[in-house]
C-alpha atoms as a PDB file:
ATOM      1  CA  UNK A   1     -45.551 -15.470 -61.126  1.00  0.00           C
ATOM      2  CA  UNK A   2     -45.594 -11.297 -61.743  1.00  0.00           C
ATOM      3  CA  UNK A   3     -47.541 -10.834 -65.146  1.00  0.00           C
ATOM      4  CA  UNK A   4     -45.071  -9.238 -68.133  1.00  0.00           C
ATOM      5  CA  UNK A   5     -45.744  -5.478 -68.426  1.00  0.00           C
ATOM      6  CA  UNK A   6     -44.537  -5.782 -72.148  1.00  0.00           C
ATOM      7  CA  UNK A   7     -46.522  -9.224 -72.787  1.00  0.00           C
ATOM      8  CA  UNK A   8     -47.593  -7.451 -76.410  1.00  0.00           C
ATOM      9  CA  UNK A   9     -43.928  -6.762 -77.001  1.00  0.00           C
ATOM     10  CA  UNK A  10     -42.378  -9.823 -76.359  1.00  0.00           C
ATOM     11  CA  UNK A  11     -45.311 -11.823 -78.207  1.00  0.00           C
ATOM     12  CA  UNK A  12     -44.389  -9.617 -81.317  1.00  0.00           C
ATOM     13  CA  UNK A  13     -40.213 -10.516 -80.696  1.00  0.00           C
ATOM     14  CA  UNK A  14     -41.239 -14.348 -80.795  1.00  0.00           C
ATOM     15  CA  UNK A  15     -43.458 -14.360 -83.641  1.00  0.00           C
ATOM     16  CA  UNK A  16     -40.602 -11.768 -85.611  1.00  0.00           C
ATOM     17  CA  UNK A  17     -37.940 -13.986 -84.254  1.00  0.00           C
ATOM     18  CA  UNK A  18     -39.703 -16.900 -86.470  1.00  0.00           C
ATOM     19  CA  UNK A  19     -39.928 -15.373 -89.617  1.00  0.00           C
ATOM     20  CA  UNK A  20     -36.655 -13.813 -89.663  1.00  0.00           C
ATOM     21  CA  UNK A  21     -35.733 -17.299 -88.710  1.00  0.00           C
ATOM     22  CA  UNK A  22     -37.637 -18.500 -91.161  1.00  0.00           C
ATOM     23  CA  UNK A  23     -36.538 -15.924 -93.936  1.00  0.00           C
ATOM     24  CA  UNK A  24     -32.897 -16.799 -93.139  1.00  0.00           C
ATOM     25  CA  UNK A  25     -32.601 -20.340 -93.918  1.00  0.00           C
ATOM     26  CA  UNK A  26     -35.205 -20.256 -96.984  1.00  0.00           C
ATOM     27  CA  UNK A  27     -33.114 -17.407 -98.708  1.00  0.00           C
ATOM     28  CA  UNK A  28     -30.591 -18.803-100.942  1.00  0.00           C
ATOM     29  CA  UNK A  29     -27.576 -20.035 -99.909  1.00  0.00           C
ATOM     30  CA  UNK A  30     -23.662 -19.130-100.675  1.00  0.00           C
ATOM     31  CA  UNK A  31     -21.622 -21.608-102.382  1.00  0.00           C
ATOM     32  CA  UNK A  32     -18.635 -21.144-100.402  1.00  0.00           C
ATOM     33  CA  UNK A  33     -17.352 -23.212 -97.376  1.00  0.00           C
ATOM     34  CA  UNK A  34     -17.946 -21.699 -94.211  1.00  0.00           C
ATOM     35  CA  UNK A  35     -14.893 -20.042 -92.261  1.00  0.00           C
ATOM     36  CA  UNK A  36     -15.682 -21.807 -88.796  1.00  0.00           C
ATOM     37  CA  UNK A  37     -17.233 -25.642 -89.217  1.00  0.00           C
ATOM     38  CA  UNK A  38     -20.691 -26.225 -88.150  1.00  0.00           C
ATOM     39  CA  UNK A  39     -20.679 -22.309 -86.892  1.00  0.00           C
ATOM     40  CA  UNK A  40     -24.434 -22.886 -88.215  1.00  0.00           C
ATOM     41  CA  UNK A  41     -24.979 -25.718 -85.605  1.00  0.00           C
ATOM     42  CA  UNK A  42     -23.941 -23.175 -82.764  1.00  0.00           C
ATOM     43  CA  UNK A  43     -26.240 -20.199 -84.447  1.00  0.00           C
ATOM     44  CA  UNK A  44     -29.122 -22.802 -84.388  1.00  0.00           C
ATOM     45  CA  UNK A  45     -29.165 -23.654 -80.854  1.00  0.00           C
ATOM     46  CA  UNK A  46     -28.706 -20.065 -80.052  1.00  0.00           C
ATOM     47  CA  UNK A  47     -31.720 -18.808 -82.006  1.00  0.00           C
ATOM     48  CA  UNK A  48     -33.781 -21.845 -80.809  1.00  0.00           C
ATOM     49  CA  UNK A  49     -32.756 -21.027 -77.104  1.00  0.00           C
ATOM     50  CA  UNK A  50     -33.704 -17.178 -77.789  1.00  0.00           C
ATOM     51  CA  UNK A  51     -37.190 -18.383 -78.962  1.00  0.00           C
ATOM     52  CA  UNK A  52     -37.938 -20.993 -76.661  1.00  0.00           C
ATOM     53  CA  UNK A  53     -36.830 -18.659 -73.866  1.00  0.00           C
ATOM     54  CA  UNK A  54     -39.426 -16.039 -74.788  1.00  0.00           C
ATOM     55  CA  UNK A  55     -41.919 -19.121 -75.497  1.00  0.00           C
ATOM     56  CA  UNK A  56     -41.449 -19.880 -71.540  1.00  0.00           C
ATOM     57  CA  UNK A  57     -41.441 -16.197 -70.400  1.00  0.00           C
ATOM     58  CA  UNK A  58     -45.294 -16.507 -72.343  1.00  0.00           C
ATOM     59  CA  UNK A  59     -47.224 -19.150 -72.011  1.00  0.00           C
ATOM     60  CA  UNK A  60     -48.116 -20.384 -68.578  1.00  0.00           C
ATOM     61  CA  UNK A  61     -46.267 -23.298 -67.355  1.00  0.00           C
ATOM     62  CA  UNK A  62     -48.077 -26.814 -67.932  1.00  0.00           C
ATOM     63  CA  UNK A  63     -49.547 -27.554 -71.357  1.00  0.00           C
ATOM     64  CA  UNK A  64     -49.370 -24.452 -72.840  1.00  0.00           C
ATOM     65  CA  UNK A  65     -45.866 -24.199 -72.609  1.00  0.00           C
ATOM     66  CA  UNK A  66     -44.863 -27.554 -73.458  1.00  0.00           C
ATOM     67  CA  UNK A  67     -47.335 -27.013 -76.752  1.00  0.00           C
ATOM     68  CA  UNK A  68     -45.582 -23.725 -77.505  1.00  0.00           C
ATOM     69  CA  UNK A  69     -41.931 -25.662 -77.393  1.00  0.00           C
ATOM     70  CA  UNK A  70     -43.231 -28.485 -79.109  1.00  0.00           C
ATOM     71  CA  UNK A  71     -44.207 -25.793 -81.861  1.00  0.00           C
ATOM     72  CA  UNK A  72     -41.184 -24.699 -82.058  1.00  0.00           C
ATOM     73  CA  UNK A  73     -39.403 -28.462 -82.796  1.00  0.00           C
ATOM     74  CA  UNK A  74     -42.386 -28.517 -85.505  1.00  0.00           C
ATOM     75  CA  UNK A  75     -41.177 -25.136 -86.753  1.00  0.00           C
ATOM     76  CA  UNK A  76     -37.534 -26.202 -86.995  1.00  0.00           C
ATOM     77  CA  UNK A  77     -38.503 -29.549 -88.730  1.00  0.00           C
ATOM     78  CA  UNK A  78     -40.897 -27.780 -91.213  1.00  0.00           C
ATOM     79  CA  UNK A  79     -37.965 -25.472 -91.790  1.00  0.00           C
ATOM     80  CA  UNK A  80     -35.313 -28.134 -92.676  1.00  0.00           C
ATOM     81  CA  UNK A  81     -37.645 -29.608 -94.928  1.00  0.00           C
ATOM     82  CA  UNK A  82     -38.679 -26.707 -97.026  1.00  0.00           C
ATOM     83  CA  UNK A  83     -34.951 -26.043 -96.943  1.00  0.00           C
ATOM     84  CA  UNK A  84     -34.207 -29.504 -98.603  1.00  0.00           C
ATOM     85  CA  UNK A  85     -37.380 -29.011-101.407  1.00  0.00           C
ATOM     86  CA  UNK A  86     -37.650 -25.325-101.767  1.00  0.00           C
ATOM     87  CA  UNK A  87     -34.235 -23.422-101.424  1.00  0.00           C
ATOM     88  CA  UNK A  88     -31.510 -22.584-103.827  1.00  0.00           C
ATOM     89  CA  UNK A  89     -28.566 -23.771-103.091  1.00  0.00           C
ATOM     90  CA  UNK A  90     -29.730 -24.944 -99.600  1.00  0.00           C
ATOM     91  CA  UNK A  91     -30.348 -28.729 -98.215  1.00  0.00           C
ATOM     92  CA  UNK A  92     -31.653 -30.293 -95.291  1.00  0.00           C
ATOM     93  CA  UNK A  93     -29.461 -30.962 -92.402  1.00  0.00           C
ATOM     94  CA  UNK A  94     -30.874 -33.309 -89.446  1.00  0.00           C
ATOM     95  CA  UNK A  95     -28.293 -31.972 -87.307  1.00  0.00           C
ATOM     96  CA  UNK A  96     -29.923 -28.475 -87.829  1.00  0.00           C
ATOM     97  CA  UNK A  97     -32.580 -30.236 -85.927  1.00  0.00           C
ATOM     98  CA  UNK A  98     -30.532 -31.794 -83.334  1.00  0.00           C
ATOM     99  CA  UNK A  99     -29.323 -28.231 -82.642  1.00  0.00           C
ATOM    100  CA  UNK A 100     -32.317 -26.728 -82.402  1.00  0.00           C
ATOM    101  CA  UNK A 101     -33.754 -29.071 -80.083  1.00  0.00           C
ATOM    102  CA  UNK A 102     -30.461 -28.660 -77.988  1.00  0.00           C
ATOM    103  CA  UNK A 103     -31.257 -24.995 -77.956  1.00  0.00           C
ATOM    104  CA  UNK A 104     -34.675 -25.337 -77.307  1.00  0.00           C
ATOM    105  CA  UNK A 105     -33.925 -27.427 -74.653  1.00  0.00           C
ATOM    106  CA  UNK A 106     -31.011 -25.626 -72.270  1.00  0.00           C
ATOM    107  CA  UNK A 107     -33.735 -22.452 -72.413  1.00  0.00           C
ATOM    108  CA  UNK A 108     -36.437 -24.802 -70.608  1.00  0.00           C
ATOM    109  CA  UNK A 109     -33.746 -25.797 -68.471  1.00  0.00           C
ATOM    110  CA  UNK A 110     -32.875 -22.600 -67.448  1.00  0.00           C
ATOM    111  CA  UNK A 111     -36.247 -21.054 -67.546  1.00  0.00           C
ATOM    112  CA  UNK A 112     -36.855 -23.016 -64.737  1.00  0.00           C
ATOM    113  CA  UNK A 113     -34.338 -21.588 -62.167  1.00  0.00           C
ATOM    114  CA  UNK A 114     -34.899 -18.229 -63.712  1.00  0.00           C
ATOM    115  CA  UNK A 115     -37.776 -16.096 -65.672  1.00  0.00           C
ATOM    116  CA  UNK A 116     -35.678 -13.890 -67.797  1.00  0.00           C
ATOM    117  CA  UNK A 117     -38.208 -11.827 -69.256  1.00  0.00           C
ATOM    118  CA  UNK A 118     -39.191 -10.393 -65.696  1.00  0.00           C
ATOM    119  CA  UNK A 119     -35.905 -10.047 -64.956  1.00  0.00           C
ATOM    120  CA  UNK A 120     -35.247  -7.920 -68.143  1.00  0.00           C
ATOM    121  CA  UNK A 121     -38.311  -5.633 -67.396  1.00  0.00           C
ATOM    122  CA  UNK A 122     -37.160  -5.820 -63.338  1.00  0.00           C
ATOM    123  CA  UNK A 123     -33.726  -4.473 -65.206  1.00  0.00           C
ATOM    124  CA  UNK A 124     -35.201  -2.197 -67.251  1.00  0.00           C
ATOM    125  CA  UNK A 125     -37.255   0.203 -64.950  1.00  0.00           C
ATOM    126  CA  UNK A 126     -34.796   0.156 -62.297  1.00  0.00           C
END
């Protein structure tokens, strides 16, 4: 496995990506129905796949990895359930979960046939 040349960079995208993650579904909510149903459930996996897909693209395969995606179902959990106790106009969904985990796991899938972070930097000074 080629090392990352932007290792730094993409350490500082994962930990960002949580707390904007983070910011977003502790902020309060709208009271209005959504335009698209369960559009949220879509934007969860999505964000979970972006994560765990850097999260792969990190940490060594083996037991770091599989403790860095296990952080991030923590992370999701410890999200709902500040949503559910903490947020205004916000409540705990355990199919935000489901979604997450759904997300979280399609990126290990696909991490395995391809690392995407090389191939972005391979992309990137070409």
């Amino acid at each position: 496995m080629n090392p990352l040349h932007w290792r730094y960079l993409w350490l500082a995208l994962w930990i960002a990506g949580m707390a904007i993650g983070a910011y977003l579904s502790l902020r309060a909510g709208m009271m209005r129905e959504p335009v698209i149903p369960h559009f949220d459930k879509l934007l969860h996996a999505l964000g979970y796949s972006v994560l765990a897909m850097l999260a792969c693209g990190l940490f060594a395969p083996g037991k770091t990895r599989r403790t860095a995606l296990l952080w991030l179902l923590v992370f999701g959990a410890l999200i709902e359930l500040a949503q559910g106790t903490f947020a205004v106009n916000r409540q705990a969904d355990p199919w935000d979960l489901v979604a997450n985990t759904a997300g979280i796991a399609l990126a290990a899938l696909l991490f395995r046939y391809r690392n995407v972070l090389q191939s972005i930097e391979q992309f990137i000074r070409k």
